[in-house]
C-alpha atoms as a PDB file:
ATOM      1  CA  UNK A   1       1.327 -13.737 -33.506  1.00  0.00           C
ATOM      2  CA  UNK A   2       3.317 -11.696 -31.761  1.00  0.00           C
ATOM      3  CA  UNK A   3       2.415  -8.341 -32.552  1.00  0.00           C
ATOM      4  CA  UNK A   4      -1.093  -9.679 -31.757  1.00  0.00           C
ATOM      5  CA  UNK A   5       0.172 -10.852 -28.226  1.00  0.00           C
ATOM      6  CA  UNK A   6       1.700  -7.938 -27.657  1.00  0.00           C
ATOM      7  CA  UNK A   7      -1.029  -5.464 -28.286  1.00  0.00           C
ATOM      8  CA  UNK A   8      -3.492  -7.388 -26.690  1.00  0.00           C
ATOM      9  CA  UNK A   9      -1.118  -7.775 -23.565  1.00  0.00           C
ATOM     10  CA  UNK A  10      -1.102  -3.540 -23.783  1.00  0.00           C
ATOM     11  CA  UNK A  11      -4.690  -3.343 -23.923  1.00  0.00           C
ATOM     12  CA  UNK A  12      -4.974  -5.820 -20.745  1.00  0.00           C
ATOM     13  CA  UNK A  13      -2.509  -4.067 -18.279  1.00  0.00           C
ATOM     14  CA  UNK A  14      -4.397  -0.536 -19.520  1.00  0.00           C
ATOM     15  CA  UNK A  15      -7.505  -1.999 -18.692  1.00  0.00           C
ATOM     16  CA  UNK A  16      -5.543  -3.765 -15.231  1.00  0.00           C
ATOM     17  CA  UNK A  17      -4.587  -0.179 -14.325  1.00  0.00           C
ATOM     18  CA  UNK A  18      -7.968   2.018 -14.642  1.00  0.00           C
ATOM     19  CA  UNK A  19      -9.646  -0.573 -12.802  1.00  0.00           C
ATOM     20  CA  UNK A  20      -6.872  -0.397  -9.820  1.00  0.00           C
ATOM     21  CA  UNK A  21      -6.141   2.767  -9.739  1.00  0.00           C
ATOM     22  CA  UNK A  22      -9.997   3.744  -9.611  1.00  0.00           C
ATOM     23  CA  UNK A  23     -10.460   1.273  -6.906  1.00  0.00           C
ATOM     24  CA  UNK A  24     -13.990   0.785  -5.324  1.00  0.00           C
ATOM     25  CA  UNK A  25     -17.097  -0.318  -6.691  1.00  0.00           C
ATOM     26  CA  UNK A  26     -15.895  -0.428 -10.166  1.00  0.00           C
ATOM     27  CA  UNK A  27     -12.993  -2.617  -9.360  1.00  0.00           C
ATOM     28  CA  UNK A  28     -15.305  -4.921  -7.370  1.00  0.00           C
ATOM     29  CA  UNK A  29     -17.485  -4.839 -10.408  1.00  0.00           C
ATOM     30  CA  UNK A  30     -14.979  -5.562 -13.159  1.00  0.00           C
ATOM     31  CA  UNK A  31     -13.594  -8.240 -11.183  1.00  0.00           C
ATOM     32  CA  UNK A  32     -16.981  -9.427 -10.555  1.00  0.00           C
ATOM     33  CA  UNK A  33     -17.258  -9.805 -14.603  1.00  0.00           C
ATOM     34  CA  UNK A  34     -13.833 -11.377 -15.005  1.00  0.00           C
ATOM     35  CA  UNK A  35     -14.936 -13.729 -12.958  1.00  0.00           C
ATOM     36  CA  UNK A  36     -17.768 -14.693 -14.070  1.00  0.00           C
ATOM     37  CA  UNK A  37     -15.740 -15.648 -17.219  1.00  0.00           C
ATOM     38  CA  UNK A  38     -13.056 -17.618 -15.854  1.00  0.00           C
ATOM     39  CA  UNK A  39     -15.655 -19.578 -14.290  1.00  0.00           C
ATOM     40  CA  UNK A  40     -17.393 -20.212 -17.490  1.00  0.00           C
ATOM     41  CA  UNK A  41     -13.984 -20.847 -18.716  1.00  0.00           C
ATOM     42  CA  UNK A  42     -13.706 -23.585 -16.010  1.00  0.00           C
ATOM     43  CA  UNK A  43     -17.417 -24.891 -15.865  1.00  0.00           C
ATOM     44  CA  UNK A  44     -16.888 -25.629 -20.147  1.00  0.00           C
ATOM     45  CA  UNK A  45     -14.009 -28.248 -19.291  1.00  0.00           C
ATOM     46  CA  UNK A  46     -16.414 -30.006 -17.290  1.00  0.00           C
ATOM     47  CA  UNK A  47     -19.646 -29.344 -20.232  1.00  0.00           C
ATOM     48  CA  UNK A  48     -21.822 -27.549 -17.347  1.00  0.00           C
ATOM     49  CA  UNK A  49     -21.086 -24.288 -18.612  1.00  0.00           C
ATOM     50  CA  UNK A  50     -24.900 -23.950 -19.335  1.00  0.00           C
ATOM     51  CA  UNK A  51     -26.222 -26.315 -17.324  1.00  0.00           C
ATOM     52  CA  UNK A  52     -28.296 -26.415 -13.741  1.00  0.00           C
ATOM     53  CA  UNK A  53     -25.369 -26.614 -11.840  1.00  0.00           C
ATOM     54  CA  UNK A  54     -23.458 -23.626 -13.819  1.00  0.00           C
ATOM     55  CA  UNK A  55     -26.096 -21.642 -12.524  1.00  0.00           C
ATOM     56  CA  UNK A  56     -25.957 -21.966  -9.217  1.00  0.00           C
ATOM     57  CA  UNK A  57     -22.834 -21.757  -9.730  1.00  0.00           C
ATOM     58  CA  UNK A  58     -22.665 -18.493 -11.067  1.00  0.00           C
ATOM     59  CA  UNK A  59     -25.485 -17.363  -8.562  1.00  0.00           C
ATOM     60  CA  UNK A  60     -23.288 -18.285  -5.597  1.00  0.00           C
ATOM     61  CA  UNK A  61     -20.275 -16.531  -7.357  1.00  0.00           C
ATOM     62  CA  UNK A  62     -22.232 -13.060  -7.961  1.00  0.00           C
ATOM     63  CA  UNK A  63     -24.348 -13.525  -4.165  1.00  0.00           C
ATOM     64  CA  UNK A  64     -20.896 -13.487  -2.824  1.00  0.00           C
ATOM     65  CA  UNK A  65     -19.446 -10.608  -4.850  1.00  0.00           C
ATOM     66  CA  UNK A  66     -22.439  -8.276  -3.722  1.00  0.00           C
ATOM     67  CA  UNK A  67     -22.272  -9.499  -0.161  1.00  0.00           C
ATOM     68  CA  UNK A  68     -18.570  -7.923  -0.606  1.00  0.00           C
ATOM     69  CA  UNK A  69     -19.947  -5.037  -1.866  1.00  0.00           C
ATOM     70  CA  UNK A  70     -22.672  -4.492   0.695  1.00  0.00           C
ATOM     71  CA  UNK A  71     -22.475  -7.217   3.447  1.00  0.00           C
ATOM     72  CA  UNK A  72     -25.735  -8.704   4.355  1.00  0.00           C
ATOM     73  CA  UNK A  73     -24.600 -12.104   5.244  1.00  0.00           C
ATOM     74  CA  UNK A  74     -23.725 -12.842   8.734  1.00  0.00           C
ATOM     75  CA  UNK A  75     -21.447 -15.443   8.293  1.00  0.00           C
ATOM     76  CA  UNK A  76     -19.883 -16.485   4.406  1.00  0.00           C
ATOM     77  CA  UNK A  77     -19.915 -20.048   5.851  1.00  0.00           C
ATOM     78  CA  UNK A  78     -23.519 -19.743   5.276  1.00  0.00           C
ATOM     79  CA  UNK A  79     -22.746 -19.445   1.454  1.00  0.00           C
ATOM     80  CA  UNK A  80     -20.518 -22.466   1.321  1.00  0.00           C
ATOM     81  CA  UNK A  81     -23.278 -24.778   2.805  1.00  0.00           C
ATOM     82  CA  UNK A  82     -25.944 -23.197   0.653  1.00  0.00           C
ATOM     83  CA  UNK A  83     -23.523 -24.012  -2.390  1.00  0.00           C
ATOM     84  CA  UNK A  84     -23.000 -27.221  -1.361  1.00  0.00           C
ATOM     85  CA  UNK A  85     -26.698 -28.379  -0.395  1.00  0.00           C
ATOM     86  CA  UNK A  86     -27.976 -26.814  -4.029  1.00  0.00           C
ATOM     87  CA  UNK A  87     -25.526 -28.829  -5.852  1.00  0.00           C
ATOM     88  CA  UNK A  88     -25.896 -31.999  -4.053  1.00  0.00           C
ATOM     89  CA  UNK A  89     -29.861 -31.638  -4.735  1.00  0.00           C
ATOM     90  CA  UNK A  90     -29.473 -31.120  -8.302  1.00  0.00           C
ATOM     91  CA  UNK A  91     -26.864 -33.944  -8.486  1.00  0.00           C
ATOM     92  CA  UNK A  92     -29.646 -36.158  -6.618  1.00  0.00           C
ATOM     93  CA  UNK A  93     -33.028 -35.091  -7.703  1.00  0.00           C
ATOM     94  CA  UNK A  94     -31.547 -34.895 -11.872  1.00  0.00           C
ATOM     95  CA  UNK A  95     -29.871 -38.421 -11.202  1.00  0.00           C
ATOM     96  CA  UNK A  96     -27.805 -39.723 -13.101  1.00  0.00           C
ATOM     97  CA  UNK A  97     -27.648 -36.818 -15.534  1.00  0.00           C
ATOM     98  CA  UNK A  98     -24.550 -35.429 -13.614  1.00  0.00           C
ATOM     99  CA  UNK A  99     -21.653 -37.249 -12.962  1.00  0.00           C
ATOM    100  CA  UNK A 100     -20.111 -36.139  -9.271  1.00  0.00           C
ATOM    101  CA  UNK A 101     -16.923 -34.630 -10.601  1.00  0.00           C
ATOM    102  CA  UNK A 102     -19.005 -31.979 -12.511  1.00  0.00           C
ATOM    103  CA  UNK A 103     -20.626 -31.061  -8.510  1.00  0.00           C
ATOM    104  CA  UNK A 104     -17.453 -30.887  -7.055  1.00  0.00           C
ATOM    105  CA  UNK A 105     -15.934 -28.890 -10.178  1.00  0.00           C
ATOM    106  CA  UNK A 106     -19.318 -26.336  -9.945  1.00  0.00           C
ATOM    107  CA  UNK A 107     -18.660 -26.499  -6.367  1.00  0.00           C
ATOM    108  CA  UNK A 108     -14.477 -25.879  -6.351  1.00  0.00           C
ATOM    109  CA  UNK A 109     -15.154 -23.691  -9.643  1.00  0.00           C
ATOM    110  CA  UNK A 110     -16.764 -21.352  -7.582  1.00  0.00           C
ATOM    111  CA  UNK A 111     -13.430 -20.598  -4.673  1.00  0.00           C
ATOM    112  CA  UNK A 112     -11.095 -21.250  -7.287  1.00  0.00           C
ATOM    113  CA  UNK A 113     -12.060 -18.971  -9.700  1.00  0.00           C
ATOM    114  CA  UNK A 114     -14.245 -16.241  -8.062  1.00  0.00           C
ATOM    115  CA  UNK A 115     -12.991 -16.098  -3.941  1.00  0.00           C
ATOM    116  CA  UNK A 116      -9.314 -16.174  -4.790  1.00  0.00           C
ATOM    117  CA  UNK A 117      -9.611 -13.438  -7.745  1.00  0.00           C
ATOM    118  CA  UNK A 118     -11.439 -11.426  -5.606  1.00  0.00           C
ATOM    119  CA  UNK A 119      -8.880 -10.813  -3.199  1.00  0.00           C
ATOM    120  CA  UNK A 120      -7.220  -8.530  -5.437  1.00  0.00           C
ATOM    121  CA  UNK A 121     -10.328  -5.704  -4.193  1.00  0.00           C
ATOM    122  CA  UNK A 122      -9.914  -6.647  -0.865  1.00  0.00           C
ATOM    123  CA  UNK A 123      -5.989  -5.779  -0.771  1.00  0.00           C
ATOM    124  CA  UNK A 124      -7.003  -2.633  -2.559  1.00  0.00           C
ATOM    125  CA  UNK A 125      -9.813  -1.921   0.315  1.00  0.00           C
ATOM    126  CA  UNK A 126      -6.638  -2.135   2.876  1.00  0.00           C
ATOM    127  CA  UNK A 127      -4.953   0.953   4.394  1.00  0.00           C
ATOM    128  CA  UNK A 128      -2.539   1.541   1.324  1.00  0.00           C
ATOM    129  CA  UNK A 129      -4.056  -0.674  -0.456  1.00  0.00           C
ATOM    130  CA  UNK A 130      -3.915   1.532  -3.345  1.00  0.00           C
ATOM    131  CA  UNK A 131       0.343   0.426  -3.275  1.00  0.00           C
ATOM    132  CA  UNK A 132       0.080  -2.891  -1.816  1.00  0.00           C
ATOM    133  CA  UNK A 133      -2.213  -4.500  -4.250  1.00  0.00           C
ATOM    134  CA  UNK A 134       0.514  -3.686  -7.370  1.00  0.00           C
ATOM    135  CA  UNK A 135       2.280  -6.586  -5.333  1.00  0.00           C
ATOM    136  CA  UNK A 136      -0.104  -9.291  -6.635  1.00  0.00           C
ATOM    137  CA  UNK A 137       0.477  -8.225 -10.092  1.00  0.00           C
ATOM    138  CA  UNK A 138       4.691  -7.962  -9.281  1.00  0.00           C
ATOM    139  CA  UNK A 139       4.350 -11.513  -8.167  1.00  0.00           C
ATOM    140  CA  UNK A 140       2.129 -12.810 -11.214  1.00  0.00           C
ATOM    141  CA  UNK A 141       3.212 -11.205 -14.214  1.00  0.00           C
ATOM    142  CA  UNK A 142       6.491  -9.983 -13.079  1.00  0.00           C
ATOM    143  CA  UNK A 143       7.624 -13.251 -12.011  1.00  0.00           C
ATOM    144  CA  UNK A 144       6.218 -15.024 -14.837  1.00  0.00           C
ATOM    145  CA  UNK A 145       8.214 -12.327 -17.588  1.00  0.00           C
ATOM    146  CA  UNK A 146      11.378 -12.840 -15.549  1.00  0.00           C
ATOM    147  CA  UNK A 147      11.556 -16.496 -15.493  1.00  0.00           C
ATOM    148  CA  UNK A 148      10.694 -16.145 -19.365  1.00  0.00           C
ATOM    149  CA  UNK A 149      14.011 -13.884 -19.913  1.00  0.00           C
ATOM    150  CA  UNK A 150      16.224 -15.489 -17.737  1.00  0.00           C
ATOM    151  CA  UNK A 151      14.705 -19.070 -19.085  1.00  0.00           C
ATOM    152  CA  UNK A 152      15.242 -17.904 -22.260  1.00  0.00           C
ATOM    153  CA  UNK A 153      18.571 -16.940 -21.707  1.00  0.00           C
ATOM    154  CA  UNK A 154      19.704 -19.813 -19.367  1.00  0.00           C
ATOM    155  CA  UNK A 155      17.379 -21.882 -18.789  1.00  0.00           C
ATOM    156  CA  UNK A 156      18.978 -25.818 -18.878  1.00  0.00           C
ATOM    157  CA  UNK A 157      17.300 -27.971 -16.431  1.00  0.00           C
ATOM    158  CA  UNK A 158      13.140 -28.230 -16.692  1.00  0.00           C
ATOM    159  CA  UNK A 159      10.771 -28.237 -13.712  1.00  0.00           C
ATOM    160  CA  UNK A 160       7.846 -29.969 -14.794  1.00  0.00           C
ATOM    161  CA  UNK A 161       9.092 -31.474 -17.930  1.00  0.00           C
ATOM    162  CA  UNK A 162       5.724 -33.523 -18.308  1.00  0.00           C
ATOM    163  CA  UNK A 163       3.262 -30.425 -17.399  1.00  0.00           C
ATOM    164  CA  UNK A 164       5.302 -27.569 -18.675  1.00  0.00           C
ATOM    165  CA  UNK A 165       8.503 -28.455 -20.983  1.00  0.00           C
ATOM    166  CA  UNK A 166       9.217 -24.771 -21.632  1.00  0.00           C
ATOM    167  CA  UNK A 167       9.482 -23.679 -17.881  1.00  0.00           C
ATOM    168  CA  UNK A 168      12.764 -24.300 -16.365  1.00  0.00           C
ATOM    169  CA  UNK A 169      14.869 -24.592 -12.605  1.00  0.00           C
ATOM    170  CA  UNK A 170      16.366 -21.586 -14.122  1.00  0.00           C
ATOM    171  CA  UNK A 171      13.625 -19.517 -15.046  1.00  0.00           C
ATOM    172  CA  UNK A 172      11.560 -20.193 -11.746  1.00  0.00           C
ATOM    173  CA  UNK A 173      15.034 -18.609  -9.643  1.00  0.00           C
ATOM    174  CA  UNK A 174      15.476 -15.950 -11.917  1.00  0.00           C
ATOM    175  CA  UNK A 175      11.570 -14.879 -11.656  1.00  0.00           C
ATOM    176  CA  UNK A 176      11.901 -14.962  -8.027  1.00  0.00           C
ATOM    177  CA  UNK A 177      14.996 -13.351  -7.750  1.00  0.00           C
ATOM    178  CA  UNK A 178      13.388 -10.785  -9.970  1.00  0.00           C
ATOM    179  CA  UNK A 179      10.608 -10.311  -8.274  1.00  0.00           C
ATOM    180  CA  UNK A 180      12.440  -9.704  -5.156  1.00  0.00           C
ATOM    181  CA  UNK A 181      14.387  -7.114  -6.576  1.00  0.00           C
ATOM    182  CA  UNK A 182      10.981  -5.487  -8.548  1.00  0.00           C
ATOM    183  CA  UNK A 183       9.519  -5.399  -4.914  1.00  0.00           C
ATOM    184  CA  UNK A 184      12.598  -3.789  -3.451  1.00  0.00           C
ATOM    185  CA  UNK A 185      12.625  -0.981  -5.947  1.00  0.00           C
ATOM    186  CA  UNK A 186       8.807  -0.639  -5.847  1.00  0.00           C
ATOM    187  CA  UNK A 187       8.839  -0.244  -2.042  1.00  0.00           C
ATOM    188  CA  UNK A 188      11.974   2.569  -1.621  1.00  0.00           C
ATOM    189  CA  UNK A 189       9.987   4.847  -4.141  1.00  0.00           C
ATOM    190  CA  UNK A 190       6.687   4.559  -2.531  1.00  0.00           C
ATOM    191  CA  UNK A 191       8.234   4.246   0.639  1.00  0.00           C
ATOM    192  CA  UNK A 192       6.432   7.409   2.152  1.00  0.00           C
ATOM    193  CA  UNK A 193       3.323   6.359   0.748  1.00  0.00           C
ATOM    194  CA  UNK A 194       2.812   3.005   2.130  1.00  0.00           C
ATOM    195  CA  UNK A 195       4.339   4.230   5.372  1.00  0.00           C
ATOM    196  CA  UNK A 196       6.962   1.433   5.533  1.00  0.00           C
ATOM    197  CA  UNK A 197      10.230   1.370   7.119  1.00  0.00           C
ATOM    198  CA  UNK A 198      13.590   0.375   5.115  1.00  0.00           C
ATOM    199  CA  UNK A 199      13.111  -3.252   7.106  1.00  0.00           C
ATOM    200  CA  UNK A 200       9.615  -3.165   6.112  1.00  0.00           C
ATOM    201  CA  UNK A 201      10.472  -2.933   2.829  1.00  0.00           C
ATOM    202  CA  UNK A 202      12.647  -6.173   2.815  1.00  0.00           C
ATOM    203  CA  UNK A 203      10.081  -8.107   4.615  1.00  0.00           C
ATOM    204  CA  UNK A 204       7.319  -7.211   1.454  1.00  0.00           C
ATOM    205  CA  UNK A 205      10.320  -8.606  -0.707  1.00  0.00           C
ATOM    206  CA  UNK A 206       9.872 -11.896   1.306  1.00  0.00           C
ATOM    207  CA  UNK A 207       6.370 -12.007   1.151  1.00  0.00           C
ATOM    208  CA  UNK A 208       6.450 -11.457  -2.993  1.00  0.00           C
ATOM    209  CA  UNK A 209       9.048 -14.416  -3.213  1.00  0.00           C
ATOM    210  CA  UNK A 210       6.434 -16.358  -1.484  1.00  0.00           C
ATOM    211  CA  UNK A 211       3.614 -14.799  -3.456  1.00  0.00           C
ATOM    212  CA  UNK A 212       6.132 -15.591  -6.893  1.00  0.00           C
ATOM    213  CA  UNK A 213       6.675 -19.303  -5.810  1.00  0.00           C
ATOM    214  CA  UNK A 214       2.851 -19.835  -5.221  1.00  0.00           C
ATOM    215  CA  UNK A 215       1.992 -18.027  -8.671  1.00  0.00           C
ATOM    216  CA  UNK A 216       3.880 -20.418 -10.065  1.00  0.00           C
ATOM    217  CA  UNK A 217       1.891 -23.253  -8.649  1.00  0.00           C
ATOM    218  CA  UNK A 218      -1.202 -21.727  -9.938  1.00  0.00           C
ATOM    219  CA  UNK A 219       0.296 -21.109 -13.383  1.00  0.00           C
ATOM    220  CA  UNK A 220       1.515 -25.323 -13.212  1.00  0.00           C
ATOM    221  CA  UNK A 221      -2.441 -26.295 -11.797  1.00  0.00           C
ATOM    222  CA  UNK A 222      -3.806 -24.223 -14.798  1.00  0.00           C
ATOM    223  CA  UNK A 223      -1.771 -26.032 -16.935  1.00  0.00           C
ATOM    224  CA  UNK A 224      -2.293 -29.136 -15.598  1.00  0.00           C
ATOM    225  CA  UNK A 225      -6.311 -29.188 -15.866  1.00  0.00           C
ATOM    226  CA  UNK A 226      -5.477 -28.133 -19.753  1.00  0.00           C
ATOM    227  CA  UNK A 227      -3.409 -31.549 -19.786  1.00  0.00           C
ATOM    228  CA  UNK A 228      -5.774 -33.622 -18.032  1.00  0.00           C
ATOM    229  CA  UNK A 229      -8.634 -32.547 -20.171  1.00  0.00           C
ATOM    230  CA  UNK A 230      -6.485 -32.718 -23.563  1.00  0.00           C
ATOM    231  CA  UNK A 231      -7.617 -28.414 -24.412  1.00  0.00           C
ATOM    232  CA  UNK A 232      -4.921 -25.545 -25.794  1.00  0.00           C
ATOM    233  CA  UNK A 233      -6.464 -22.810 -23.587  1.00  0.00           C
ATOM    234  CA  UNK A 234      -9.533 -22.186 -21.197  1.00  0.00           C
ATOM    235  CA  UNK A 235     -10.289 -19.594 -24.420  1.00  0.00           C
ATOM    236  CA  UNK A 236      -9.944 -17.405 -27.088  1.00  0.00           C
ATOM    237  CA  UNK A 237     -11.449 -13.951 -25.523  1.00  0.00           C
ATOM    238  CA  UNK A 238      -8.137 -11.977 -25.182  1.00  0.00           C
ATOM    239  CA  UNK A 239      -6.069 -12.615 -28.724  1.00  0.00           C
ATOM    240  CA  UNK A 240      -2.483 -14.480 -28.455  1.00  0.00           C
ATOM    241  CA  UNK A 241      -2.834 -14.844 -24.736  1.00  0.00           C
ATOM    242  CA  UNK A 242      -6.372 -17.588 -24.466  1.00  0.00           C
ATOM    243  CA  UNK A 243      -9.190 -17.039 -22.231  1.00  0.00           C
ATOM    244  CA  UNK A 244      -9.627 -15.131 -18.631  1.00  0.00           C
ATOM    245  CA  UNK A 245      -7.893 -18.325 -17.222  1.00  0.00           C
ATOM    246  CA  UNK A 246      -4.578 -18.555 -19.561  1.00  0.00           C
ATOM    247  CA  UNK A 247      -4.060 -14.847 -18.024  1.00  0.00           C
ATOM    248  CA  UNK A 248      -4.948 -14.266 -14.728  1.00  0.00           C
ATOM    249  CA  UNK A 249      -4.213 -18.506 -13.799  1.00  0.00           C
ATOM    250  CA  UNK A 250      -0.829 -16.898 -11.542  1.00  0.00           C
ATOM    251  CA  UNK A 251      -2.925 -13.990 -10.096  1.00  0.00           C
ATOM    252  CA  UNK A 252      -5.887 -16.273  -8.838  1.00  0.00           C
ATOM    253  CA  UNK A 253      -3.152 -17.655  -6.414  1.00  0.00           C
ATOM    254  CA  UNK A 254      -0.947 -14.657  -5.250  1.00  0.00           C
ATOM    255  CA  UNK A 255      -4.492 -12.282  -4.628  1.00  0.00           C
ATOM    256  CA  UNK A 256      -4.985 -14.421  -1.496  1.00  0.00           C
ATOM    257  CA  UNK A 257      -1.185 -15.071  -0.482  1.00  0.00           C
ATOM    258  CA  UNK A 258      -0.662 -11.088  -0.714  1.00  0.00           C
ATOM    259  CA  UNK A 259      -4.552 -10.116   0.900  1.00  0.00           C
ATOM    260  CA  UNK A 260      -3.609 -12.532   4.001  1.00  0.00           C
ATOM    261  CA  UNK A 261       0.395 -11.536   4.568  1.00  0.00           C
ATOM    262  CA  UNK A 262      -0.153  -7.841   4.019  1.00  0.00           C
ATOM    263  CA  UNK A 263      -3.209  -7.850   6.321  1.00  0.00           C
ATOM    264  CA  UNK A 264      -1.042  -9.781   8.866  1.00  0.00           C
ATOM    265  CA  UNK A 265       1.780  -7.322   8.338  1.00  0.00           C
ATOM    266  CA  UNK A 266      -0.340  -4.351   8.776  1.00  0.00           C
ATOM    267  CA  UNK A 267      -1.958  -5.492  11.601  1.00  0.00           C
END
């Protein structure tokens, strides 16, 4: 199990790193397809994977990918109604075939899954972006190993005992704390690239401790859907780790937390 974990985990930060480092249309594209699977992860809890509402669903989710891709909408508010009105009249006019937490889950399903993961292209689209966006990734999956060491190691008193028995006080400081230092070291060797002063620096550490607490949050939300519907993991698509969701449940929440302080901070 481990071995198989462990290889697949290899395979997934290769696959992480071609599509960063190559950036543009076939990030947006891959994470257009990853997606698309976490939300049929998501829409499966709720059995309207393959229903009417599913596909609008998906149609809003891929409508707004392209619109990042080539812009043609005015406004993206215009999207959110348009989701909105097509659920509600498939909710209404296939009455009572849907219950109204499978609308609001297609509906949610949608920002959730698809807007928040895509802000990992828009942070690469930024002025260094090409640096900045390895932050969402330092927050996400280097928290979440260094809270699993240091948990390991120390961990005593549990955080969520009822959603997460594993996860501890001790392991949520030490990911932090690790993070922080991750994001120090980062920043001093690509100092010159990302054009960032020494205090600079310090301040992205800040904004990754903020970006490690909230990817913990998403990681405790995943989990929590699991528990309320009773399921292992959202999948079985990448081997020892579960489905699109079980992986990328931290990232989903740092992408925007990253996007919106790094935008701030470069503006």
């Amino acid at each position: 199990m481990f071995r198989t974990r462990l290889l697949s985990g290899i395979v997934l930060v290769i696959g992480a790193l071609a599509l960063i480092i190559t950036g543009g249309n076939i990030l947006l594209l891959g994470l257009a397809a990853i997606s698309m699977i976490g939300l049929y992860e998501l829409y499966r809890i709720f059995h309207i994977e393959r229903s009417l509402l599913g596909f609008v669903g998906y149609g809003a989710a891929a409508l707004y990918y392209l619109n990042l891709g080539i812009s043609f909408l005015p406004d993206i508010t215009l999207l959110v109604l348009g989701l909105l009105i097509l659920l509600m009249a498939v909710y209404v006019l296939s009455f009572p075939k849907y219950k109204a937490d499978q609308v609001f889950a297609g509906f949610i399903g949608v920002f959730y899954v698809s807007v928040m993961l895509s802000c990992v292209y828009q942070t690469r689209m930024l002025p260094a972006g090409a640096y900045i966006v390895w932050l969402i990734f330092l927050c996400s999956w280097g928290c979440d190993t260094c809270a699993y060491c240091v948990g390991v190691l120390i961990g005593k008193h549990k955080m969520a005992p009822k959603l997460s028995p594993k996860k501890s006080i001790e392991g949520a400081v030490g990911g932090i704390l690790g993070t922080v230092l991750l994001t120090i070291l980062y920043g001093f060797v690509f100092q010159k690239q990302m054009n960032l002063s020494s205090s600079h620096i310090f301040l992205l550490s800040g904004i990754t401790a903020i970006g490690a607490l909230i990817s913990m949050i998403g990681d405790l939300a995943a989990s929590a859907i699991k528990r309320n519907y009773e399921i292992k993991d959202y999948g079985t698509l990448i081997p020892g780790h579960g489905g699109i969701l079980d992986r990328f449940d931290s990232v989903i929440f740092t992408a925007p937390i990253i996007y919106y302080l790094a935008l701030f901070l470069i503006s």
